[in-house]
C-alpha atoms as a PDB file:
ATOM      1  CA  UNK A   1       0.000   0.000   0.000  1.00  0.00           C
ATOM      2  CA  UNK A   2       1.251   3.415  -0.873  1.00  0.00           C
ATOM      3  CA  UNK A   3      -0.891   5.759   1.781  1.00  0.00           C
ATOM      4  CA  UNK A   4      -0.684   2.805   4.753  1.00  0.00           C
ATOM      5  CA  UNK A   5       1.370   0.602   6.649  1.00  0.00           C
ATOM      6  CA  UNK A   6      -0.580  -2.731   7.681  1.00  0.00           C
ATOM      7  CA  UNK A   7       0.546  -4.769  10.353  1.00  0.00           C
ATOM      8  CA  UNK A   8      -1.811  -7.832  10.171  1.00  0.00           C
ATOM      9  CA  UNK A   9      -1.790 -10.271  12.986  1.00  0.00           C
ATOM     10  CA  UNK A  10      -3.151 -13.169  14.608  1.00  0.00           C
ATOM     11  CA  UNK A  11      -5.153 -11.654  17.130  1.00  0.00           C
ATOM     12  CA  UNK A  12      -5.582  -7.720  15.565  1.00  0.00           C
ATOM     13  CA  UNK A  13      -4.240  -5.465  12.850  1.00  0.00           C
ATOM     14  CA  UNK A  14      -2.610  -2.399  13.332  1.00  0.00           C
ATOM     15  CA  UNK A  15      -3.052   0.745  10.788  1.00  0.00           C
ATOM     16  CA  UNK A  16      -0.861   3.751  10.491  1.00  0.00           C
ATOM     17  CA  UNK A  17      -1.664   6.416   8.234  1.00  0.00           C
ATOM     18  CA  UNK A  18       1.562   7.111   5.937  1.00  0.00           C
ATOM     19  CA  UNK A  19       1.533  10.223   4.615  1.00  0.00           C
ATOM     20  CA  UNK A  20       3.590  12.222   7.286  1.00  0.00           C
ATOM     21  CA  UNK A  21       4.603  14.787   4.588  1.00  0.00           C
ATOM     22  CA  UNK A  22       1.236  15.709   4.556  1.00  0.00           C
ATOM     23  CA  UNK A  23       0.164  15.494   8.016  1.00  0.00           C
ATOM     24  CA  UNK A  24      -1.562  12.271   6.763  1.00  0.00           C
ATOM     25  CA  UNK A  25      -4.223  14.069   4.706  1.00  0.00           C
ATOM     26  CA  UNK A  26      -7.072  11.718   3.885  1.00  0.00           C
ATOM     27  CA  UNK A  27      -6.822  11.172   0.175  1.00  0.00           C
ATOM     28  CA  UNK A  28      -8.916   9.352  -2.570  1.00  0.00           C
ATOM     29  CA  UNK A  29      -5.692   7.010  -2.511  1.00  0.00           C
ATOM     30  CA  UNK A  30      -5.673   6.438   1.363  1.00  0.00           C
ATOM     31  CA  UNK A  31      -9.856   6.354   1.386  1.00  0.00           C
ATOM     32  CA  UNK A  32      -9.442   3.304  -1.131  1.00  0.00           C
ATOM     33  CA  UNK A  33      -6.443   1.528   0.827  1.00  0.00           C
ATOM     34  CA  UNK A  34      -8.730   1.790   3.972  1.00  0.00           C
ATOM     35  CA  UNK A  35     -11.822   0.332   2.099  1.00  0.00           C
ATOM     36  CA  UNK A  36      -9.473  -2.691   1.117  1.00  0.00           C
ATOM     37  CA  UNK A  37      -8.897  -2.852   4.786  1.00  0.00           C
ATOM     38  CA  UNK A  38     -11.911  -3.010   5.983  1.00  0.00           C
ATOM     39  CA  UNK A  39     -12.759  -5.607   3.243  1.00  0.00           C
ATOM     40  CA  UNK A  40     -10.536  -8.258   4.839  1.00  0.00           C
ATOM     41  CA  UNK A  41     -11.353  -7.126   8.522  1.00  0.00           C
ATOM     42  CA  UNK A  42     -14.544  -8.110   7.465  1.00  0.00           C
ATOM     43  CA  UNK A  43     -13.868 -11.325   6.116  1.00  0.00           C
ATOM     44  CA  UNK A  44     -11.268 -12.071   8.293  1.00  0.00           C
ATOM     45  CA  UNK A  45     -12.873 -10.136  12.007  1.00  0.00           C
ATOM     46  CA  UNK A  46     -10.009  -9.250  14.395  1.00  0.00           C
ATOM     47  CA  UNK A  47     -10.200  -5.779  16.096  1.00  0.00           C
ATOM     48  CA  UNK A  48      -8.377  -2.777  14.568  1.00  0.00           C
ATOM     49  CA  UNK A  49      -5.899  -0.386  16.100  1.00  0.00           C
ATOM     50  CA  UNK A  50      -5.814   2.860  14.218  1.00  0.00           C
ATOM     51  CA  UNK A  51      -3.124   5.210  14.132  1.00  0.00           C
ATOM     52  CA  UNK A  52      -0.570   8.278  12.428  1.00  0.00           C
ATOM     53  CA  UNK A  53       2.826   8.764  11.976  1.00  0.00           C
ATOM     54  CA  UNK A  54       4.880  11.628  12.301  1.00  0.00           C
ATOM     55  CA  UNK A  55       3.109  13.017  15.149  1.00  0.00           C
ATOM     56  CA  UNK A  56      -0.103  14.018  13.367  1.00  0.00           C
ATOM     57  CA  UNK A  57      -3.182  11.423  13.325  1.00  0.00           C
ATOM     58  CA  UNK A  58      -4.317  12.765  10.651  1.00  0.00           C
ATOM     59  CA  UNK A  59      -4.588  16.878   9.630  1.00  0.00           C
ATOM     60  CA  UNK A  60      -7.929  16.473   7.583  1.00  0.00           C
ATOM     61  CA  UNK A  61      -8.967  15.832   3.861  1.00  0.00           C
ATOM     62  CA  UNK A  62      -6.487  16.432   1.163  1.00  0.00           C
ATOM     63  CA  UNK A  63      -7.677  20.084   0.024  1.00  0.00           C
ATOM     64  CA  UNK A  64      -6.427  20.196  -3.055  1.00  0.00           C
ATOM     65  CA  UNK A  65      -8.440  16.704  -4.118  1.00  0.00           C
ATOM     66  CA  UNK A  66     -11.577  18.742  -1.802  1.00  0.00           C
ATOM     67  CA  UNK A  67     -11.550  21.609  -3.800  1.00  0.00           C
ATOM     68  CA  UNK A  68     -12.308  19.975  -7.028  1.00  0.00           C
ATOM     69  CA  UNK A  69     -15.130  17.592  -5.575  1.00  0.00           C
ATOM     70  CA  UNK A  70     -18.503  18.863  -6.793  1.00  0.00           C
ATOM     71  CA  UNK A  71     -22.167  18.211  -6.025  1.00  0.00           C
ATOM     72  CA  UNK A  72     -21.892  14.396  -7.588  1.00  0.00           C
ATOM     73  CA  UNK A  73     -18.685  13.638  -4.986  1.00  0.00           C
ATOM     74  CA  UNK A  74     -20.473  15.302  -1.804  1.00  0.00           C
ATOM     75  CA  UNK A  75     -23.780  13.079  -3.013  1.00  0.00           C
ATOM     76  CA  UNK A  76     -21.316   9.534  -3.425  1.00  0.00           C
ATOM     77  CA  UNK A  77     -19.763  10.719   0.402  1.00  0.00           C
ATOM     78  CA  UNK A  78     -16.666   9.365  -0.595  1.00  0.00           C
ATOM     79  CA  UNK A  79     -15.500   9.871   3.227  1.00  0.00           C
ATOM     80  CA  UNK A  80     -18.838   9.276   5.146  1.00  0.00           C
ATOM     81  CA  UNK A  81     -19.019   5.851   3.492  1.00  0.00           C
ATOM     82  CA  UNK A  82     -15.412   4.707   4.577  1.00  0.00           C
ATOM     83  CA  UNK A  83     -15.867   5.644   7.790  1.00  0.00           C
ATOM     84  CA  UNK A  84     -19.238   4.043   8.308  1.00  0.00           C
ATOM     85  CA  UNK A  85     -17.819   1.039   7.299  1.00  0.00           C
ATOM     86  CA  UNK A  86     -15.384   1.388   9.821  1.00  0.00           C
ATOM     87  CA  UNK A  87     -17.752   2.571  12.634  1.00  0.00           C
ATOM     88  CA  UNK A  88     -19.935  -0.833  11.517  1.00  0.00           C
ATOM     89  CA  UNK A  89     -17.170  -3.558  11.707  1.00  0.00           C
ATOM     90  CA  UNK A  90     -18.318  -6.453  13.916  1.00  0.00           C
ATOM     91  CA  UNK A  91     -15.248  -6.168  15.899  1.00  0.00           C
ATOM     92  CA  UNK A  92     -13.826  -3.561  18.011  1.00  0.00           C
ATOM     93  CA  UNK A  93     -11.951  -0.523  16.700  1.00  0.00           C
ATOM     94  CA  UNK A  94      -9.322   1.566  19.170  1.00  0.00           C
ATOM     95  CA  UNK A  95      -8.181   5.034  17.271  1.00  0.00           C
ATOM     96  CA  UNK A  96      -4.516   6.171  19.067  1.00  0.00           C
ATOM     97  CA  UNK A  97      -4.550   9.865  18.161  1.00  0.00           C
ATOM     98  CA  UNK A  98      -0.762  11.975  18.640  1.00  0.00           C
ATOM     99  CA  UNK A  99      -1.122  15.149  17.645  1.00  0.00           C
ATOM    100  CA  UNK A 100      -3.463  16.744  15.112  1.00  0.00           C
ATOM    101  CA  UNK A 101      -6.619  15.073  14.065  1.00  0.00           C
ATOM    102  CA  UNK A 102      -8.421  17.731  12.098  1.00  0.00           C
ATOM    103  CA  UNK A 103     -11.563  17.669   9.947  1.00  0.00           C
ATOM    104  CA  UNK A 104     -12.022  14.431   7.958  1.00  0.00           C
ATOM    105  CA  UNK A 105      -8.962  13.436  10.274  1.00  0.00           C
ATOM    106  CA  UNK A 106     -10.969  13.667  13.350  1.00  0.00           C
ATOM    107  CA  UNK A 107     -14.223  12.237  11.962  1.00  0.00           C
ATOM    108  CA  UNK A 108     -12.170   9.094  11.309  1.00  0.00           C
ATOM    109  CA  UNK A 109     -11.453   9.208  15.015  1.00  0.00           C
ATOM    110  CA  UNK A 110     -15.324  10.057  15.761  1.00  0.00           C
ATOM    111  CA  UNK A 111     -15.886   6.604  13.906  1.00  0.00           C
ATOM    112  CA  UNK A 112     -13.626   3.802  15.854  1.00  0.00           C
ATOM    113  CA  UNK A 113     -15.106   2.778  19.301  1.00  0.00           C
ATOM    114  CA  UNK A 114     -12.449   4.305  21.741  1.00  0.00           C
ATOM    115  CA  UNK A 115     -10.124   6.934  21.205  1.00  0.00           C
ATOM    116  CA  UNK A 116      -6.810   7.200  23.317  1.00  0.00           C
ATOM    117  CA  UNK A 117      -4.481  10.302  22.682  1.00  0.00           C
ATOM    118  CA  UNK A 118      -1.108  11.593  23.553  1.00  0.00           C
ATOM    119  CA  UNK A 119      -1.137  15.484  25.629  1.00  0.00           C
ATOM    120  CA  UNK A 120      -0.215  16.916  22.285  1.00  0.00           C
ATOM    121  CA  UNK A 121      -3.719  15.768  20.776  1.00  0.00           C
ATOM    122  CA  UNK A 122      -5.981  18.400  19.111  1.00  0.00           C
ATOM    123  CA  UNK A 123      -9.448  17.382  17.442  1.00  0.00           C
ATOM    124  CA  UNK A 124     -10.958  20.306  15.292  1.00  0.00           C
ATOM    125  CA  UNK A 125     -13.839  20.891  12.488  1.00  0.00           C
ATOM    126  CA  UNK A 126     -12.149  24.119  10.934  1.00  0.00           C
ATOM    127  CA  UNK A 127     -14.900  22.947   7.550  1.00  0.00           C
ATOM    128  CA  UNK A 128     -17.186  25.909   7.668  1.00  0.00           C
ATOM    129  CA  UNK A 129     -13.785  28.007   7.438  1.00  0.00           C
ATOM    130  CA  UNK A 130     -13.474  26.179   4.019  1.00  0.00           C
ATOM    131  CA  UNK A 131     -16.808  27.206   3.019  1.00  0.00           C
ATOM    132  CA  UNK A 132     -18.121  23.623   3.795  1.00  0.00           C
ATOM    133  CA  UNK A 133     -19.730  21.457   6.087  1.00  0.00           C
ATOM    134  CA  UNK A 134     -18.017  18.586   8.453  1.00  0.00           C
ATOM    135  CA  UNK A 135     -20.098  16.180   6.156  1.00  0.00           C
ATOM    136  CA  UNK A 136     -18.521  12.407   7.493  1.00  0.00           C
ATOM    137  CA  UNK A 137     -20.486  12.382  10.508  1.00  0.00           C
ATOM    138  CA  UNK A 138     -19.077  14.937  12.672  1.00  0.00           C
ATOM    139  CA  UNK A 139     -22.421  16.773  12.746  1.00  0.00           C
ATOM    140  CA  UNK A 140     -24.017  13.826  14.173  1.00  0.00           C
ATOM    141  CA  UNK A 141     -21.193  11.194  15.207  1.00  0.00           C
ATOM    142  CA  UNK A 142     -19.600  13.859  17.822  1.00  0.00           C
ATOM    143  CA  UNK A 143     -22.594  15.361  18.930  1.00  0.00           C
ATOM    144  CA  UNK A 144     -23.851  11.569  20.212  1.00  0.00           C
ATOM    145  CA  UNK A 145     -20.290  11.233  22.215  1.00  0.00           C
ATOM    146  CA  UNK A 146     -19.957  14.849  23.556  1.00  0.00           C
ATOM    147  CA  UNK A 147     -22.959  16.362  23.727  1.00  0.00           C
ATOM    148  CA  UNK A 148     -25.202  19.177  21.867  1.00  0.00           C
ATOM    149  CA  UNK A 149     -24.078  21.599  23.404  1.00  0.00           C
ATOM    150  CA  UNK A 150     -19.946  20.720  22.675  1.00  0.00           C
ATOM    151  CA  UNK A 151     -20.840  19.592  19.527  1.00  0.00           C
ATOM    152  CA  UNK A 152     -22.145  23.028  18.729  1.00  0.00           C
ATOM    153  CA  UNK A 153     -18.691  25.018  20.056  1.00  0.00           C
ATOM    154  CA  UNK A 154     -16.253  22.831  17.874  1.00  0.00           C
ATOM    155  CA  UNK A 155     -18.837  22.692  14.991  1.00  0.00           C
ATOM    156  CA  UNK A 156     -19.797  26.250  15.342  1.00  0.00           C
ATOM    157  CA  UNK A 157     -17.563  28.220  17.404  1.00  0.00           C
ATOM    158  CA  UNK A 158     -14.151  26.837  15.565  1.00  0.00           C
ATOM    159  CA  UNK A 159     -13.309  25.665  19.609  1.00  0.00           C
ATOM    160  CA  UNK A 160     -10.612  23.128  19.124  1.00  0.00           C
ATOM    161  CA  UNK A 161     -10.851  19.837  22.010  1.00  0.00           C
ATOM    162  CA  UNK A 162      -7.593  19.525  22.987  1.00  0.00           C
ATOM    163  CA  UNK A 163      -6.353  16.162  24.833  1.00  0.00           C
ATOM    164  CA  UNK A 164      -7.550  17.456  28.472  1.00  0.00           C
ATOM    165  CA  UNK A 165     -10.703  18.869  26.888  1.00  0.00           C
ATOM    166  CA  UNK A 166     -11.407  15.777  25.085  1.00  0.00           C
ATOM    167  CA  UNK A 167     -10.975  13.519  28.007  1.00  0.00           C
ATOM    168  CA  UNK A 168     -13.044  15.726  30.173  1.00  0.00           C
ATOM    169  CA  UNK A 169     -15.612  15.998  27.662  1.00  0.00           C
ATOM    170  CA  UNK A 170     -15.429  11.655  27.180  1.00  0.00           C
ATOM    171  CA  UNK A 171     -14.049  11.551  23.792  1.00  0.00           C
ATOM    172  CA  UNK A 172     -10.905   9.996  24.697  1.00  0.00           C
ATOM    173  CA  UNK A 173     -10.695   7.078  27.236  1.00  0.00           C
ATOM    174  CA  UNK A 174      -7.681   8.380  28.343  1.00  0.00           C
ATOM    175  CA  UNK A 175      -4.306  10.773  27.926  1.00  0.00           C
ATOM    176  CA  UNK A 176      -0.786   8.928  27.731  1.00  0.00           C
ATOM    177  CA  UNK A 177       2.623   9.880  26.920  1.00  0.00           C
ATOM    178  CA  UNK A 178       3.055   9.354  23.097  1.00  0.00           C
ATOM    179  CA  UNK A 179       6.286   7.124  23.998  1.00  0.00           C
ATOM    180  CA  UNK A 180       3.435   4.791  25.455  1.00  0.00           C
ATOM    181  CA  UNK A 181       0.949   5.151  22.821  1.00  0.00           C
ATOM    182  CA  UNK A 182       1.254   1.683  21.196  1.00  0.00           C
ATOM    183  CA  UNK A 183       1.460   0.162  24.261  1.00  0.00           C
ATOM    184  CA  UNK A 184      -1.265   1.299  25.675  1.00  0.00           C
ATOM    185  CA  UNK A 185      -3.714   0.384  22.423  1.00  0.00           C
ATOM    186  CA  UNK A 186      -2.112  -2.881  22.685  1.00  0.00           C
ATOM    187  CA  UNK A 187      -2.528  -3.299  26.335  1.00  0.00           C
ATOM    188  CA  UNK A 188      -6.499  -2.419  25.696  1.00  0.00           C
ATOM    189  CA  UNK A 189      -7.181  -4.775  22.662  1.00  0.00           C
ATOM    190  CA  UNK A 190      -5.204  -7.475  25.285  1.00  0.00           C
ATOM    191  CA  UNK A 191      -8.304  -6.649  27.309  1.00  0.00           C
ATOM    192  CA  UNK A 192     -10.627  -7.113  24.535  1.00  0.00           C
ATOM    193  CA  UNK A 193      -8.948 -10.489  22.912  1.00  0.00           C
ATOM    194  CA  UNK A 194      -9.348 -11.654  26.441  1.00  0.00           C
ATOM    195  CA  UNK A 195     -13.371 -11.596  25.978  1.00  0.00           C
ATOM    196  CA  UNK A 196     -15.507 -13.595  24.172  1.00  0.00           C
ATOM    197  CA  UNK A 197     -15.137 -12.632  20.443  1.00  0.00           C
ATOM    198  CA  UNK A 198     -19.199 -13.193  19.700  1.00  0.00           C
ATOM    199  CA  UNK A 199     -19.875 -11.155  22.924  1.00  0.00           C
ATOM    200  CA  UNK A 200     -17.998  -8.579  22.004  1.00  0.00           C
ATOM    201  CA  UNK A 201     -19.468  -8.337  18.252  1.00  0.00           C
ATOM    202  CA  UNK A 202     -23.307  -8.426  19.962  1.00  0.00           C
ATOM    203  CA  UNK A 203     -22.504  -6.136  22.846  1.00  0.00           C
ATOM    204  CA  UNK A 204     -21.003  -3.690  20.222  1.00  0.00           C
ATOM    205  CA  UNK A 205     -24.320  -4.351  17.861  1.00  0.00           C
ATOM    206  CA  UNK A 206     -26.512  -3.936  20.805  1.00  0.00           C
ATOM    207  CA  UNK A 207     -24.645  -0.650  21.683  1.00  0.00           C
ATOM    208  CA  UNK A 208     -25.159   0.563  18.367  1.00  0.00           C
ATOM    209  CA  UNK A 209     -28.695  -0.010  17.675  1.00  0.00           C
ATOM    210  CA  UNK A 210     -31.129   3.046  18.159  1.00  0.00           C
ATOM    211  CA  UNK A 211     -33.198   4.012  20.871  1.00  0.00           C
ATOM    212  CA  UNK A 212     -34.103   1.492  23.217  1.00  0.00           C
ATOM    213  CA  UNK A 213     -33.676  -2.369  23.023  1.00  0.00           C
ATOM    214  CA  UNK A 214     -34.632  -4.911  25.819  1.00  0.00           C
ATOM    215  CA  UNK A 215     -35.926  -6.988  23.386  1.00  0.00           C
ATOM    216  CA  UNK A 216     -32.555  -6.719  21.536  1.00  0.00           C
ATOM    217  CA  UNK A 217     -30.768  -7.455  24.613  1.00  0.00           C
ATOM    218  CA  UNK A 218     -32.858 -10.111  25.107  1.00  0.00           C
ATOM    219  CA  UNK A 219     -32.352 -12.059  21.661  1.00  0.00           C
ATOM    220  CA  UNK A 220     -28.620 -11.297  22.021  1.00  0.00           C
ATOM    221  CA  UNK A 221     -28.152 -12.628  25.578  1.00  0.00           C
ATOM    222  CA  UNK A 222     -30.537 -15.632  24.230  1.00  0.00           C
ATOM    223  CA  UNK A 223     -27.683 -16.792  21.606  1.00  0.00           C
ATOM    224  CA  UNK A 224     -24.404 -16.102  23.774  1.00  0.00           C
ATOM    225  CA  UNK A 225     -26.607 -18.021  26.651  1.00  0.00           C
ATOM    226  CA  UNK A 226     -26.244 -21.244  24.459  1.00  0.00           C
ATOM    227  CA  UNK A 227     -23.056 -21.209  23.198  1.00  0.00           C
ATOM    228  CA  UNK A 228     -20.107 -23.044  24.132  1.00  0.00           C
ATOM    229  CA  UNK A 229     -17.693 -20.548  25.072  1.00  0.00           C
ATOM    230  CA  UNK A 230     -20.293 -18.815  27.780  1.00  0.00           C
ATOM    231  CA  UNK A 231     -20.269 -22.008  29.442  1.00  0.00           C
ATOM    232  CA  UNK A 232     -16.630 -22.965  29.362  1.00  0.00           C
ATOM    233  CA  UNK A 233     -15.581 -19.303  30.973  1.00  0.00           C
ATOM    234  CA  UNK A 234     -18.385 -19.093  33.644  1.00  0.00           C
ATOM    235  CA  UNK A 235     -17.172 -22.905  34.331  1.00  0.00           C
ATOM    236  CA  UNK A 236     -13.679 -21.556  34.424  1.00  0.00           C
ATOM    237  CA  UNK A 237     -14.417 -18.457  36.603  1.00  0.00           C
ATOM    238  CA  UNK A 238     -16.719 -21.066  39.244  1.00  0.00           C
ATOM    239  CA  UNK A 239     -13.064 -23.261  39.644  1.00  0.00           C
ATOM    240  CA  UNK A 240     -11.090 -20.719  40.107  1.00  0.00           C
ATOM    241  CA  UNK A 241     -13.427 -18.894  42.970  1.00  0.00           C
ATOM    242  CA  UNK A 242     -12.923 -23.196  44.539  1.00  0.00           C
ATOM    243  CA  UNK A 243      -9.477 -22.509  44.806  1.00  0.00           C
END
């Protein structure tokens, strides 16, 4: 890939953006490389830690592709698509942000299910500045994990959430020195490969379902209720509270 590096393992995959010369603008070349990954993610599920190099998770769209996109490009939502892909794998998704994460950059982020960042992290919408809209889910994604009325400064305002902000505000799980930055995404998907894979998937489909669900909950607990693996870890967890 020329936009990526792809670290595919046994138990996750790890994806760093590759473009440091250009903050790792979101491209049409790096939108397609991240469609092919989330093609095999899907056929082969294993949860996904994405990241940046250089220092920058990603400083937006490229603007020079932007500015030529007209009404048929905004309608196709070559971004939105990609990252509701991502935001819809079955497994779960870990975004470690270091430094800028800016427009499209930070709607990426928006889209993975936990976002960790270094102190120098900075998520911004500076669209409206461009004379366009944050139109790949920021106006809807980051209002649903901050709040209206946080949502509206960023989207409105031009505020910029930097780390402390966005952990106070819940967007980030939590602030770590960027010499620890891998090690802490790996130390969290540790957490989640410890878990049942298929509880994971339906607690993450449950989770993202709208509105209220007991009856969702219900069906979903009905299926990990009878399958082998519930059994063999609450068996497990009964012997060792015998010891």
């Amino acid at each position: 890939m020329r936009t990526l590096s792809v670290d595919w393992r046994a138990d996750r995959v790890v994806v760093e953006l590759d473009r440091p010369e250009a903050r790792n603008a979101l491209n049409g070349a790096m939108i397609a490389e991240l469609h092919e990954v989330c093609a095999r993610v899907e056929a082969e599920p294993r949860p996904l830690v994405l990241t940046g190099r250089g220092g920058a998770f990603a400083g937006g769209a490229d603007i020079a592709e932007l500015r030529e996109r007209g009404r048929e490009e905004a309608l196709a939502g070559i971004n939105s698509r990609l990252f509701e892909r991502l935001h819809r794998l079955r497994v779960p998704t870990v975004a470690a942000v270091d430094g800028w994460a800016l427009g499209g950059g930070a709607e990426l982020s928006y889209a993975c299910d936990v976002r960790i960042a270094t102190p120098s992290a900075v998520f911004a919408q500076p669209e409206p500045g461009l004379g366009i809209i944050a139109g790949a889910g920021a106006c809807w994604r980051l209002r649903e994990l901050v709040g209206l009325s946080v949502a509206k400064q960023v989207l409105l305002g031009g505020y910029r959430l930097d780390a402390e902000a966005a952990l106070r505000h819940g967007l980030v799980a939590e602030i770590v020195p960027p010499e620890e930055l891998m090690e802490r995404a790996h130390a969290l998907v540790d957490r989640m490969a410890a878990s049942s894979a298929l509880a994971l998937r339906m607690t993450k489909m449950v989770l993202d379902a709208e509105g209220p669900h007991p009856l969702a909950d219900d069906l979903t607990q009905a299926v990990l209720f009878e399958s082998a693996d519930k059994h063999d870890r609450m068996t497990r967890f009964l012997e060792r509270k015998k010891r």
